[in-house]
Protein backbone atom coordinates (compact mmCIF):
# COMPACT_ATOMS: atom_id res chain seq x y z
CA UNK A 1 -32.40 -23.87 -1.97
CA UNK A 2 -34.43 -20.68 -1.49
CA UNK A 3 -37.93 -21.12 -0.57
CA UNK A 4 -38.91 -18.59 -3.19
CA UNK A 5 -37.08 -21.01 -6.21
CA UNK A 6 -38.06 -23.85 -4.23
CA UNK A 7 -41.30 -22.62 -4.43
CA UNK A 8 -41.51 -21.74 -8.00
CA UNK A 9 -39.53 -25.16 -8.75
CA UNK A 10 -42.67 -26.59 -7.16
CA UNK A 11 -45.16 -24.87 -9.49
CA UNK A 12 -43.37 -25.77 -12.89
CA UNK A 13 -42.52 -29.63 -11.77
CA UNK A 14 -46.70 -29.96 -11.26
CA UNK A 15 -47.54 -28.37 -13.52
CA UNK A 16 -45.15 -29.95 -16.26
CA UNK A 17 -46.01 -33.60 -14.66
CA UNK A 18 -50.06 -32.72 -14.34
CA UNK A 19 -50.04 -31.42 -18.15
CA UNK A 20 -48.87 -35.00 -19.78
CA UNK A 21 -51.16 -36.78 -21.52
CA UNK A 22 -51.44 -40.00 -20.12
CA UNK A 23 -53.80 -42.70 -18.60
CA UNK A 24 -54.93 -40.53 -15.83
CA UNK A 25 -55.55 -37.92 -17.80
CA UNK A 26 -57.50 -39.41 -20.58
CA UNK A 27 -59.82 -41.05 -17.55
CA UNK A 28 -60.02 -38.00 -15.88
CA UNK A 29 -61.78 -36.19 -18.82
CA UNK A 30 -63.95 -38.99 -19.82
CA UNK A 31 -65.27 -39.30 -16.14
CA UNK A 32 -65.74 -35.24 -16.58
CA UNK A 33 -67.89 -35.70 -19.43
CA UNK A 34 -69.96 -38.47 -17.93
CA UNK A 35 -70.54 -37.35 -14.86
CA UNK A 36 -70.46 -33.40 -15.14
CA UNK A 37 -68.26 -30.50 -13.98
CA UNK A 38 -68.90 -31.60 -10.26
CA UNK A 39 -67.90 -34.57 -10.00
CA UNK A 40 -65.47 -34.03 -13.02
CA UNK A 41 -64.09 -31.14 -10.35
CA UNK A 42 -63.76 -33.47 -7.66
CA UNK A 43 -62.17 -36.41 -9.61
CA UNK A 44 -59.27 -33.87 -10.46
CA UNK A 45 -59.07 -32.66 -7.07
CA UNK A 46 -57.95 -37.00 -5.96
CA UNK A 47 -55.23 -36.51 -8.60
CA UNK A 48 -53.61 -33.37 -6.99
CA UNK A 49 -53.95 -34.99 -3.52
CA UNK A 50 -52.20 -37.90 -4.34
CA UNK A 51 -49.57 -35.90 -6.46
CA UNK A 52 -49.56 -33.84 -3.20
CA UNK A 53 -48.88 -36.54 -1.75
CA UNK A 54 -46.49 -38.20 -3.98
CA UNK A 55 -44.19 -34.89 -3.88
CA UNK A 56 -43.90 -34.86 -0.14
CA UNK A 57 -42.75 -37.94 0.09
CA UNK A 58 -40.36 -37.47 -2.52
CA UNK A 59 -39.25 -34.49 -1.51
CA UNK A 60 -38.67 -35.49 2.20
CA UNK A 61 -36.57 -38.94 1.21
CA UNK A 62 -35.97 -37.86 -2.75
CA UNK A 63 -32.70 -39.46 -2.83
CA UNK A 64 -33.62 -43.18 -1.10
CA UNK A 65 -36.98 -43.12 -3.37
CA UNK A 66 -35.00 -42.14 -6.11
CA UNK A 67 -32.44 -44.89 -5.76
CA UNK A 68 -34.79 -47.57 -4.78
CA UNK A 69 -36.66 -47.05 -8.03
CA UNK A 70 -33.85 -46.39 -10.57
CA UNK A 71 -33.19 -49.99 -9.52
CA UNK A 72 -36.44 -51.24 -10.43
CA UNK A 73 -37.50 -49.13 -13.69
CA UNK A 74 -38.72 -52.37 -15.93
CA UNK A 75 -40.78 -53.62 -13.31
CA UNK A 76 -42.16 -50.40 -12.25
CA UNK A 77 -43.28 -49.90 -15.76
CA UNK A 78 -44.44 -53.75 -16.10
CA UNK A 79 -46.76 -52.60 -13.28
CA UNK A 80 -47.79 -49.27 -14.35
CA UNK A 81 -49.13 -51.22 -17.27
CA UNK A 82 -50.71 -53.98 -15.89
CA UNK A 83 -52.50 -51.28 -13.72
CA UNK A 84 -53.69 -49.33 -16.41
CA UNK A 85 -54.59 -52.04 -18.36
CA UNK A 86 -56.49 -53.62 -15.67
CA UNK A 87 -58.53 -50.15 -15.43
CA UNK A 88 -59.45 -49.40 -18.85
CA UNK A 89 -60.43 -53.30 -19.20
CA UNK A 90 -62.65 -52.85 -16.58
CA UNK A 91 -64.23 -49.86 -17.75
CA UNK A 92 -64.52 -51.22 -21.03
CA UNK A 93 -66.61 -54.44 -19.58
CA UNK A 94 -69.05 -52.18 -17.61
CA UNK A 95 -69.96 -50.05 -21.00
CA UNK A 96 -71.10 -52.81 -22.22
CA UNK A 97 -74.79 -53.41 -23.24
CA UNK A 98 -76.59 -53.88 -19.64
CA UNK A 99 -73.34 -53.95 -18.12
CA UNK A 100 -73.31 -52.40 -14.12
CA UNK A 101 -72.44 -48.86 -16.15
CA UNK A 102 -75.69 -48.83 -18.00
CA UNK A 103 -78.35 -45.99 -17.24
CA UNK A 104 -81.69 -47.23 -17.03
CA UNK A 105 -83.25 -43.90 -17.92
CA UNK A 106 -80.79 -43.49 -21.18
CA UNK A 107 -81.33 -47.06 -22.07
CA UNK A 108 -84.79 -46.35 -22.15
CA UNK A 109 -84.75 -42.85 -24.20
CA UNK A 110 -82.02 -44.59 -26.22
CA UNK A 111 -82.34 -48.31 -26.25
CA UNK A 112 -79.11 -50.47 -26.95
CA UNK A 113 -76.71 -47.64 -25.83
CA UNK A 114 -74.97 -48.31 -22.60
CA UNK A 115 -73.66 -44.98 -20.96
CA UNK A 116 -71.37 -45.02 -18.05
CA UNK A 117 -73.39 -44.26 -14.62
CA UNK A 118 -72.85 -41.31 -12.66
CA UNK A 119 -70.87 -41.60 -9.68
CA UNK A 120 -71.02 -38.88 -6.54
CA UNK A 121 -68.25 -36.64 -6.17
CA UNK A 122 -67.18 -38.25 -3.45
CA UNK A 123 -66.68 -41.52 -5.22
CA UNK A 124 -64.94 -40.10 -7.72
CA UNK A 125 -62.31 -38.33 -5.61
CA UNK A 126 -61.63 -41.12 -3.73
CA UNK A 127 -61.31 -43.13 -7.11
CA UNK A 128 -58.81 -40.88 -9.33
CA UNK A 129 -56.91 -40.82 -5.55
CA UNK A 130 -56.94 -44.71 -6.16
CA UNK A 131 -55.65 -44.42 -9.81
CA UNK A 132 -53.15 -41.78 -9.43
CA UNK A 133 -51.63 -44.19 -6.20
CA UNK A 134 -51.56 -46.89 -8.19
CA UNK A 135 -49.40 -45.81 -11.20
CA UNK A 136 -45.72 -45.99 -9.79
CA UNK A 137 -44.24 -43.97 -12.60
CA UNK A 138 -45.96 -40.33 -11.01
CA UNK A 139 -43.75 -40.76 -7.60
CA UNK A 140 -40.97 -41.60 -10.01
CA UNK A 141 -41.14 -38.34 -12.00
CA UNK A 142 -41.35 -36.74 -8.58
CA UNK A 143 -38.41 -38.53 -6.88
CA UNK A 144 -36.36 -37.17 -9.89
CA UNK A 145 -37.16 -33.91 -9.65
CA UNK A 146 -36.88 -33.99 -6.19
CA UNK A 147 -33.69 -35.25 -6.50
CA UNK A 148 -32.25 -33.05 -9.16
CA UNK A 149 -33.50 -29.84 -7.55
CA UNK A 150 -31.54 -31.08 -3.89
CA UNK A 151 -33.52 -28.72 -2.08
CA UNK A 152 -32.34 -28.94 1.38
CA UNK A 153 -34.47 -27.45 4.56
CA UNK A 154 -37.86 -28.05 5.80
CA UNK A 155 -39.11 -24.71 4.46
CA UNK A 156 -37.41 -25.34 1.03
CA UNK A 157 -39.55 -28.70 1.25
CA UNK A 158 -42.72 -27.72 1.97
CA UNK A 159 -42.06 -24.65 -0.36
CA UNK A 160 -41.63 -27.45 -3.55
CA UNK A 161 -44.31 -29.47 -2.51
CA UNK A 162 -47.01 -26.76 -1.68
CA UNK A 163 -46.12 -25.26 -5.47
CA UNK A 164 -46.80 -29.09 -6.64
CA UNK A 165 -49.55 -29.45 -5.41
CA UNK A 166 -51.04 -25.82 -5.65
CA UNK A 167 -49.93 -26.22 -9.70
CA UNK A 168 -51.98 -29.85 -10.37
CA UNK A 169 -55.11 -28.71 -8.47
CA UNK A 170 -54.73 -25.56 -11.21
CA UNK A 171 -54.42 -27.78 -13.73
CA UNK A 172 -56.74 -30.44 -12.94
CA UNK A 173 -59.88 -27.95 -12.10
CA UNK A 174 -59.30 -25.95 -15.01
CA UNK A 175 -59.11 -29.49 -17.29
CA UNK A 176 -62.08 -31.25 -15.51
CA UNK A 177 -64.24 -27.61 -16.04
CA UNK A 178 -63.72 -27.57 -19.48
CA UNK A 179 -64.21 -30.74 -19.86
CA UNK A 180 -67.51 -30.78 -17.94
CA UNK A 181 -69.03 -28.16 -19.31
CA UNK A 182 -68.24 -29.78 -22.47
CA UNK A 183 -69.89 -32.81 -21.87
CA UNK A 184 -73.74 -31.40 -20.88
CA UNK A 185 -73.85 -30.51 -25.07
CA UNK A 186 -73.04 -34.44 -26.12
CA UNK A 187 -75.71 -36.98 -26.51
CA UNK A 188 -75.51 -40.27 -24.49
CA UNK A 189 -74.59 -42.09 -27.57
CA UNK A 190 -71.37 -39.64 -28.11
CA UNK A 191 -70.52 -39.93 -24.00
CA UNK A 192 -70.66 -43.56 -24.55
CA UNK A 193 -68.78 -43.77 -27.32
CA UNK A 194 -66.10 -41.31 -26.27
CA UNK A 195 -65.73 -43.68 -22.84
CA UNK A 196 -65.33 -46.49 -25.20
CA UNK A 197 -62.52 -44.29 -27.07
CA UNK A 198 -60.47 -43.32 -24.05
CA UNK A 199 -60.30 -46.62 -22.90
CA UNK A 200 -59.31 -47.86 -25.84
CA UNK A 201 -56.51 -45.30 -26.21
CA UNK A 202 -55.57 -46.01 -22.31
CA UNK A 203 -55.15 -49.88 -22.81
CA UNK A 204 -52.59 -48.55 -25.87
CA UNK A 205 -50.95 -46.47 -23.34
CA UNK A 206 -50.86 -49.79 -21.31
CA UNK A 207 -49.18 -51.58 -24.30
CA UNK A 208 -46.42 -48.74 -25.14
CA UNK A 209 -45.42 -49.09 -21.36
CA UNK A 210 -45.01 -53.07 -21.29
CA UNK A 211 -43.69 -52.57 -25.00
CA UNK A 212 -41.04 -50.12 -23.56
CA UNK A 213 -39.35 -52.29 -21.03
């Protein structure tokens, strides 16, 4: 393949991937709102690395991912859910009244409400890198583009997955800004219970993936 399609091939497959709505995504804009465009900014960024990440390596072995997968779909999703489930759970038990995600300072302005804390930007790339690992179906989605595109040559290669990755940082920054932004005009009690909403809706997510196998 040309490095030009290759390239553009790239750009729609992460930007078509990045765009679903999904566990990640609904974490990523709820730890935007919490935490502010910053850290929001630099949560999105761990997502495009490890979709970076994720194309290269199915774009370098495409075919043997691809295979080694297809073979394994029910128990890739079986673990996709358990994952997610295991995430929002958690997140649910640390909103809780005096749970490790309280604020002291909100609790005080707004006593009984529990608002997730604040983590650094650093912590938060590192942990949306985490999430976005852990969910086998993204390398999937990859694996079958990868495959379907059969893009031959090392500059076709890094051609797709530059455009991948190039497309979900676009996606993610302008997501996680808006989202951000967003979030300075909400009270504590509307962060918290938005958190409380997207987890909810992410341990559905959980249950339509086991359901689905």
């Amino acid at each position: 393949m040309d490095p030009t399609a290759a390239l553009l091939a790239g750009l729609a497959a992460g930007l078509a991937i990045a765009m679903q709505v999904g566990a990640v995504s609904l974490l990523l804009v709820e730890a935007s709102i919490v935490a502010g465009p910053r850290a929001g900014v630099a949560a999105g960024m761990g997502v495009a690395t490890a979709d970076f990440a994720f194309a290269a390596v199915a774009a370098a072995a495409g075919g043997a991912v691809g295979e080694a997968l297809s073979s394994h779909e029910d128990e890739i999703r079986l673990l996709a859910a358990f994952v997610v489930a295991a995430i929002a759970l958690q997140g649910l038990v640390a909103l809780r009244p005096g749970g490790p995600a309280a604020r002291p300072d909100d609790a005080r302005e707004h006593p009984g409400i529990a608002e997730p804390a604040r983590r650094s930007a650093a912590a938060q790339y590192g942990r949306f890198i985490a999430i976005t690992a852990a969910n086998p179906l993204t390398i999937a989605s990859f694996a079958a583009v990868a495959v379907s595109l059969s893009l031959g040559g090392a500059a076709a290669t890094a051609a797709f997955v530059g455009g991948v990755g190039l497309a979900s940082a676009a996606w993610h920054l302008l997501l996680t800004l808006a989202a951000g932004h967003a979030g300075r005009r909400l009270t504590p009690r509307v962060r918290r219970g938005l958190a409380i909403g997207g987890r909810i809706a992410v341990l559905a997510i959980a249950a339509h993936l086991a359901l689905a196998v």
